[in-house]
N, C-alpha and C. Protein backbone atom coordinates (compact mmCIF):
# COMPACT_ATOMS: atom_id res chain seq x y z
N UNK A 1 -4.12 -17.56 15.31
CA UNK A 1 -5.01 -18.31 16.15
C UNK A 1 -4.59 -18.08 17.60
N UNK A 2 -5.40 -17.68 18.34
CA UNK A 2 -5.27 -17.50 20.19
C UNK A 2 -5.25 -18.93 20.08
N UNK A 3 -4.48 -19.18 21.60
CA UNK A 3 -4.01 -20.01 22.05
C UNK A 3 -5.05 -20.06 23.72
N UNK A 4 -5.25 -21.05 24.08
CA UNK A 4 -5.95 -20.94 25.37
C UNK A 4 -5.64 -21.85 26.44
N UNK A 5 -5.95 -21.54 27.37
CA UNK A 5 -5.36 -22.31 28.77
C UNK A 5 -6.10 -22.25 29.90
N UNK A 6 -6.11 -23.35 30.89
CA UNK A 6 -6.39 -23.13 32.04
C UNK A 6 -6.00 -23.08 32.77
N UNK A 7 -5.74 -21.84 33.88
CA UNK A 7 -5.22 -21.19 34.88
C UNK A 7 -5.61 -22.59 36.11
N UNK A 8 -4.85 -21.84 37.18
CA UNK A 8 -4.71 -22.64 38.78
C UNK A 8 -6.24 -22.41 39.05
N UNK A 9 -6.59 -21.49 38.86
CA UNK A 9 -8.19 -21.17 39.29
C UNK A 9 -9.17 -21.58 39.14
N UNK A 10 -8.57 -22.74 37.80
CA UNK A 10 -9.58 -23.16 36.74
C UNK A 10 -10.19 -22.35 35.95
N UNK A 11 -10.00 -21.14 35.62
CA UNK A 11 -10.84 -20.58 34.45
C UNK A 11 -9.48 -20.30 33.19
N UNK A 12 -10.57 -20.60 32.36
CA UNK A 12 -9.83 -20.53 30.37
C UNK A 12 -9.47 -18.77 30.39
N UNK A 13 -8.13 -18.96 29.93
CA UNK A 13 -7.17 -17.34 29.94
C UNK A 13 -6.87 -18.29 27.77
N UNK A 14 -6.99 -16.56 27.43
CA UNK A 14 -6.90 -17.12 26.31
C UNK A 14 -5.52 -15.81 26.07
N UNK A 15 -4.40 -16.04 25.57
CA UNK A 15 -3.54 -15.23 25.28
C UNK A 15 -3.34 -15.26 23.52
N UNK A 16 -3.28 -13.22 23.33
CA UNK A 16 -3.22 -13.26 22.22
C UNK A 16 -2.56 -13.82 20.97
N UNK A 17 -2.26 -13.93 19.60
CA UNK A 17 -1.28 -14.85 18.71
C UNK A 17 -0.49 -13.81 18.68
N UNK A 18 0.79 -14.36 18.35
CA UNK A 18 2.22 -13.31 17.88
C UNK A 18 1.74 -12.31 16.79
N UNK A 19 2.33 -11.45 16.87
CA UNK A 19 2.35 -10.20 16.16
C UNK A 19 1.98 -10.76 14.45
N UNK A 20 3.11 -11.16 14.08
CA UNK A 20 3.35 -11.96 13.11
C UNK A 20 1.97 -12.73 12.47
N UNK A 21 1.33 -13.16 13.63
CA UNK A 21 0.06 -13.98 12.73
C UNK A 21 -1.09 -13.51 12.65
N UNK A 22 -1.38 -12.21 13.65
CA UNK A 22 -2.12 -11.63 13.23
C UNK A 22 -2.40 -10.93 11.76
N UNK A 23 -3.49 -11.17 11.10
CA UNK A 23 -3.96 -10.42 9.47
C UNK A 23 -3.62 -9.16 9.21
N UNK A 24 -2.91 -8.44 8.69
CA UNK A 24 -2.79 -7.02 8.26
C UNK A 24 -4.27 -6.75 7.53
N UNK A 25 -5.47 -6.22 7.49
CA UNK A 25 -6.49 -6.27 6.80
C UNK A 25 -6.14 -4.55 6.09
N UNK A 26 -5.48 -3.97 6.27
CA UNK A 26 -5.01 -2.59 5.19
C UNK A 26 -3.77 -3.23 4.11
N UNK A 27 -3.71 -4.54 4.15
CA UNK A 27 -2.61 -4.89 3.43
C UNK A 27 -3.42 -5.67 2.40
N UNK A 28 -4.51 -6.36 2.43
CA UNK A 28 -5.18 -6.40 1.14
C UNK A 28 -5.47 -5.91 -0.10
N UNK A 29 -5.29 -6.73 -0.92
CA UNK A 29 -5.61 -5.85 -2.50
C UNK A 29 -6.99 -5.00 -2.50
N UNK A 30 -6.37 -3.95 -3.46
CA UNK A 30 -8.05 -2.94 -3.67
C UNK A 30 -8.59 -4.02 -4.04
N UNK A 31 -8.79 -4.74 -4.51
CA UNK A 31 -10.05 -5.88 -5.46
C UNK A 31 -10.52 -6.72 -4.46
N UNK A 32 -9.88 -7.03 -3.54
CA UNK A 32 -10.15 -8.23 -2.48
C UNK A 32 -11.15 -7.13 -1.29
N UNK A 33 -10.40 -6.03 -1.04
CA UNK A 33 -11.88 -5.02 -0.22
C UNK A 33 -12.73 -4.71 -0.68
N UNK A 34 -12.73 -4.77 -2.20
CA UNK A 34 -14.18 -4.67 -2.96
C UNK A 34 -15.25 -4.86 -2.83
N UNK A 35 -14.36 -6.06 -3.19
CA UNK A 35 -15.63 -7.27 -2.98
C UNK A 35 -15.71 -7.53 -1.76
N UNK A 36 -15.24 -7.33 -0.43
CA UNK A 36 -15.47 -7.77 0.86
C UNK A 36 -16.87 -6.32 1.21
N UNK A 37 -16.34 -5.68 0.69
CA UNK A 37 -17.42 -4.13 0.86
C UNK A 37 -18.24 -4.64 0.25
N UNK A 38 -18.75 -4.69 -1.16
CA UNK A 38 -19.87 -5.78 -1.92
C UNK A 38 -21.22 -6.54 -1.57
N UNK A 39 -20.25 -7.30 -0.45
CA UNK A 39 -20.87 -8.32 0.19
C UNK A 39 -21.25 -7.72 1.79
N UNK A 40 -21.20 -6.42 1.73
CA UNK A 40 -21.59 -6.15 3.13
C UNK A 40 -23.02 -5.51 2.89
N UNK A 41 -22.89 -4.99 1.04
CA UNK A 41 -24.09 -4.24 0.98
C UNK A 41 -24.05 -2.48 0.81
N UNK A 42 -24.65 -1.96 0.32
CA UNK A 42 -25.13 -0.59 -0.07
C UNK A 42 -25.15 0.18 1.22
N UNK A 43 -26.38 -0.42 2.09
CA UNK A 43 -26.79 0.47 3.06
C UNK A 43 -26.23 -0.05 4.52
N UNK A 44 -25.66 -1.02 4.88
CA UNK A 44 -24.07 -0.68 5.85
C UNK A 44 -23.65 0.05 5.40
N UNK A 45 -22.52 -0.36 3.87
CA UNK A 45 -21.94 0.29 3.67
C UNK A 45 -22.20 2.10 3.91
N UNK A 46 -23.35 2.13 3.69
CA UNK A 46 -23.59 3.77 4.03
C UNK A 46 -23.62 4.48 5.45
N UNK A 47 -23.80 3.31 6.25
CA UNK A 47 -24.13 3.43 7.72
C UNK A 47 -23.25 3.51 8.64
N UNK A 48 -22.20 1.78 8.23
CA UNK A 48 -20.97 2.35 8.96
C UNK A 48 -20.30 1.58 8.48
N UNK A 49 -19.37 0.97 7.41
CA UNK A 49 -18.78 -0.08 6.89
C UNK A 49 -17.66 1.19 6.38
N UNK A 50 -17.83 2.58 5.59
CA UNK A 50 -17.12 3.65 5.50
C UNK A 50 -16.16 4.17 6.47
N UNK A 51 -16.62 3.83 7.65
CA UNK A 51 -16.79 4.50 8.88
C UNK A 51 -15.24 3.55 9.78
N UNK A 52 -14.98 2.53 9.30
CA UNK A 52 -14.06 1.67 9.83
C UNK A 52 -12.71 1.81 9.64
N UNK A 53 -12.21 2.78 8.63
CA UNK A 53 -10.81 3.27 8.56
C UNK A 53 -10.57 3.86 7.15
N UNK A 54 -9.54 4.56 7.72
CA UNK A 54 -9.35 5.22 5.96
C UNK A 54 -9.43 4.52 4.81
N UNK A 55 -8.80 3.40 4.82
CA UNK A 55 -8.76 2.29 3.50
C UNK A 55 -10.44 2.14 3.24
N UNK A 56 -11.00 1.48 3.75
CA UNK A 56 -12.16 1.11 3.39
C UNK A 56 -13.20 2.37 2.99
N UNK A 57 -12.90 3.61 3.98
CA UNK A 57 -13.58 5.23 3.14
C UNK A 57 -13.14 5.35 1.77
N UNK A 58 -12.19 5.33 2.22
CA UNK A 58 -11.14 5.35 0.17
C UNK A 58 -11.84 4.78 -0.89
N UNK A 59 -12.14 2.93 -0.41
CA UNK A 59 -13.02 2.40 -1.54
C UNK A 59 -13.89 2.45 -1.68
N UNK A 60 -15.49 3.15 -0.38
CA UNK A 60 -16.15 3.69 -0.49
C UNK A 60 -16.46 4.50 -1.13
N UNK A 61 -15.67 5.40 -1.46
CA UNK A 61 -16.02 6.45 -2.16
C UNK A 61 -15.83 6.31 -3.43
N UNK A 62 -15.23 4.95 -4.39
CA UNK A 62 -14.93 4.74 -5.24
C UNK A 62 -16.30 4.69 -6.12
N UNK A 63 -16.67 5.29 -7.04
CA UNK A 63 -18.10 5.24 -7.86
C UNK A 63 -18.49 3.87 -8.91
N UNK A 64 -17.48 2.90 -8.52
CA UNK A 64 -17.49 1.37 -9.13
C UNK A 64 -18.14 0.90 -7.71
N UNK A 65 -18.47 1.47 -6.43
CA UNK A 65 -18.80 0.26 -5.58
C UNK A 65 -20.27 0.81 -5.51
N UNK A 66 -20.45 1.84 -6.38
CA UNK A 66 -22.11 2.07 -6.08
C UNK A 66 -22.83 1.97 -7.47
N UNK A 67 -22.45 1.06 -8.51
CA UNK A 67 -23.00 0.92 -9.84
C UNK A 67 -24.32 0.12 -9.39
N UNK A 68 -24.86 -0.45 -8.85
CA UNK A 68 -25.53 -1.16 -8.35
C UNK A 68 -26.62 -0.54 -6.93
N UNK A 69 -27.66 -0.43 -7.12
CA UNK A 69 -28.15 -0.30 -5.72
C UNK A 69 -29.64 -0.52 -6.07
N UNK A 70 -29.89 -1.42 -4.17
CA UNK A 70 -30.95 -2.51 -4.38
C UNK A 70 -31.55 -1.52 -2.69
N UNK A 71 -32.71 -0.93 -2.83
CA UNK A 71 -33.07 -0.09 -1.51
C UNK A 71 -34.25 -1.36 -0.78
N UNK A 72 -34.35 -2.15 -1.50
CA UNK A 72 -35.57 -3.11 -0.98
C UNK A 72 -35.37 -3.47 0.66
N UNK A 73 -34.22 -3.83 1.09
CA UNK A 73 -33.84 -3.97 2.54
C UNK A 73 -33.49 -3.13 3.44
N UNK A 74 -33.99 -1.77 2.78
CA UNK A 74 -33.56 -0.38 3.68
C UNK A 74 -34.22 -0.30 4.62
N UNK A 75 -35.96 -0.44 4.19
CA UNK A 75 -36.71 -0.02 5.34
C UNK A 75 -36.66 -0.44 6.79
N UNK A 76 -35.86 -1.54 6.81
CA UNK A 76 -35.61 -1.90 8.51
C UNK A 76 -34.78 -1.10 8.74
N UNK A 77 -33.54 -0.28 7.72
CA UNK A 77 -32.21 0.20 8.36
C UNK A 77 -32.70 1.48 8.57
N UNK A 78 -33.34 2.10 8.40
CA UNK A 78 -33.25 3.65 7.77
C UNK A 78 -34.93 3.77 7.89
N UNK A 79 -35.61 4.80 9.34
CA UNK A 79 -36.81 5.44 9.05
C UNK A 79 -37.39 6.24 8.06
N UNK A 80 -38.15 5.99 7.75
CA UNK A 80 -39.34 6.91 7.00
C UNK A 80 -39.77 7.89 7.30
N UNK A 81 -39.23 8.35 8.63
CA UNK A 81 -39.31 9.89 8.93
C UNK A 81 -38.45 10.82 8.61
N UNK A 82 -38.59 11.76 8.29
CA UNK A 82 -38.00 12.84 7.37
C UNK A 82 -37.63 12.69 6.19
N UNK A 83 -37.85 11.45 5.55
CA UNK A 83 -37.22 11.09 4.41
C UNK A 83 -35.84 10.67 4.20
N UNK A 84 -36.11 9.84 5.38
CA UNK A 84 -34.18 8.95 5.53
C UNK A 84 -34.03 8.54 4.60
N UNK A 85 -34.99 7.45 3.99
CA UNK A 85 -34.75 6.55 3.18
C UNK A 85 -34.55 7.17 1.59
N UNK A 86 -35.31 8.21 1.19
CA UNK A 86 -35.10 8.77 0.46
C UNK A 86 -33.86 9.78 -0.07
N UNK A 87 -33.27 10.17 1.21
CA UNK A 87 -32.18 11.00 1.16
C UNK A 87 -30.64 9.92 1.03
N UNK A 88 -31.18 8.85 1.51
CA UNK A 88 -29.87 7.83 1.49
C UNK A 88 -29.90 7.19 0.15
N UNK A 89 -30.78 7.58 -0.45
CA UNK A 89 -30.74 6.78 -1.57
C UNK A 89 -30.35 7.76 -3.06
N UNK A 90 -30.49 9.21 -2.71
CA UNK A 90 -29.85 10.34 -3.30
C UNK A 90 -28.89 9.99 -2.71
N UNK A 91 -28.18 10.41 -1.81
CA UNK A 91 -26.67 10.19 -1.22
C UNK A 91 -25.81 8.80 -1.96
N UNK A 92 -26.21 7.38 -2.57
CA UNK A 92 -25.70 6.27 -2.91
C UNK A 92 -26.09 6.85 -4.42
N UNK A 93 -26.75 7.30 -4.78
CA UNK A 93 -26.90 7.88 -6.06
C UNK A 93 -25.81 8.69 -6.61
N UNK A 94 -25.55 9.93 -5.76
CA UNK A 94 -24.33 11.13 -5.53
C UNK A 94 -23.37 10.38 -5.69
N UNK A 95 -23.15 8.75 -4.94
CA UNK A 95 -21.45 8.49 -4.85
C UNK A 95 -20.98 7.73 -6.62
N UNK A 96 -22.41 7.28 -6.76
CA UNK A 96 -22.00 6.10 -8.18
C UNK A 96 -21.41 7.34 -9.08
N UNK A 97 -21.36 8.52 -8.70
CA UNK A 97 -21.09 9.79 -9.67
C UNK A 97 -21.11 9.36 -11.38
N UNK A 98 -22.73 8.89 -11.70
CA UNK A 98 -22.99 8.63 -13.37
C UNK A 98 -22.67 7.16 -13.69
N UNK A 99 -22.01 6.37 -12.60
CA UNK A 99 -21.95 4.86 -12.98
C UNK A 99 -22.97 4.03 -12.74
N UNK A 100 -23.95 4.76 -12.25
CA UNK A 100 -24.87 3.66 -11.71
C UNK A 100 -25.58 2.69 -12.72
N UNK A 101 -25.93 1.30 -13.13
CA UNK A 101 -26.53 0.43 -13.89
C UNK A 101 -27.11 -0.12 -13.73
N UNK A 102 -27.45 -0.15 -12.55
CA UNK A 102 -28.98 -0.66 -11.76
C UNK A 102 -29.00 -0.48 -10.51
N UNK A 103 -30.27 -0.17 -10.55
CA UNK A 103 -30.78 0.62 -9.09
C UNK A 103 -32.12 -0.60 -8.89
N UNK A 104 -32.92 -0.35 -7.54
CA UNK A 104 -34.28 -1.01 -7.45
C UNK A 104 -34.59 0.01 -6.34
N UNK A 105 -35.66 0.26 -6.30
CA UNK A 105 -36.34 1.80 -5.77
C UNK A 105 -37.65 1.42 -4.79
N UNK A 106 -37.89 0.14 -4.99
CA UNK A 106 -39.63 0.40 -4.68
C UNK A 106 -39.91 0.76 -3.76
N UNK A 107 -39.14 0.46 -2.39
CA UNK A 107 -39.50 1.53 -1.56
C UNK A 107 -39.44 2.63 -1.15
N UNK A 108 -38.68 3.18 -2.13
CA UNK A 108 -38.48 4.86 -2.33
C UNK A 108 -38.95 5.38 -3.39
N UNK A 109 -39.77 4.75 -4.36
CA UNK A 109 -39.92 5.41 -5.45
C UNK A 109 -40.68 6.83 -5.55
N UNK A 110 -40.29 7.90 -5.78
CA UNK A 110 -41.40 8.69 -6.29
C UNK A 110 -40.96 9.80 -7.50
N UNK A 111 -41.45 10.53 -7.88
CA UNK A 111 -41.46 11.37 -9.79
C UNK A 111 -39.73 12.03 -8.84
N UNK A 112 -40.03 12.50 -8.03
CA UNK A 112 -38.60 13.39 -7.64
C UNK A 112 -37.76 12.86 -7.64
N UNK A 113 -37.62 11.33 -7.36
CA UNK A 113 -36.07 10.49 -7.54
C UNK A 113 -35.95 10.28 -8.80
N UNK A 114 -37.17 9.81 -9.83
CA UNK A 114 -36.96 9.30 -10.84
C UNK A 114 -36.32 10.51 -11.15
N UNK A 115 -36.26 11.81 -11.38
CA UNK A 115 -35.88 12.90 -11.68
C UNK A 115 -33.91 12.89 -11.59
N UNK A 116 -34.11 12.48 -10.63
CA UNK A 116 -33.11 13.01 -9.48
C UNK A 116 -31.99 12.26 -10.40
N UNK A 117 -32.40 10.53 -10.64
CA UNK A 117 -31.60 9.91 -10.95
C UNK A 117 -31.06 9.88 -12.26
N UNK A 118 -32.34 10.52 -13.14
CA UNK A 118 -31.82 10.64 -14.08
C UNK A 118 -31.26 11.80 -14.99
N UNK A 119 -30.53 12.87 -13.87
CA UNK A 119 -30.22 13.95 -14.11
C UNK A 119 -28.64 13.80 -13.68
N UNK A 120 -28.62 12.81 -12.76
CA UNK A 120 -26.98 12.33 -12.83
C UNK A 120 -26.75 11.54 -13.22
């Protein structure tokens, strides 16, 4: 916890906590980033939740964090031009490498994914 104060000047100086109390967040159990990845979602996770340090790429890439994928909330993340949405959803397909157990598609659906998906 920062600690805070007011200076002669009157304005709030907030000085950082000791070394010590700051969170190690690479010192967490694999199971506890899991589920913190989980709860961030599919398509962060694809965007930039990977993107935040080696540990969390590591469990990214783990094919237990992509058994699951729900594309229904993509279309705000990810344009429809060139086939973002479609290619990100092959790409989360690629990572479950054969674990996947449920997917939801509707806004990507077409004969080429159904294909796609069920050829891996």
């Amino acid at each position: 916890m920062a600690l805070s104060s007011t200076s002669r000047s009157g304005l709030r100086t907030t000085t950082p906590p000791p070394a010590d109390r700051i969170p190690n967040w690479l010192a967490l159990p694999p199971d506890v980033t899991t589920t913190i990845l989980h709860k961030v979602g599919v398509a962060d996770t694809l965007m930039s939740a990977q993107k935040v340090c080696t540990t969390w790429r590591r469990t990214c890439k783990e094919p237990s964090m992509w058994r699951v994928i729900d594309t229904n909330t993509w279309r705000d993340l990810f344009s429809a031009v060139g086939g973002a949405l479609l290619k990100r959803c092959k790409l989360a397909v690629d990572m479950s490498q054969g674990l996947l157990v449920d997917i939801c598609i509707h806004s990507v659906a077409t004969d080429d994914l159904f294909l796609y998906i069920t050829h891996r």
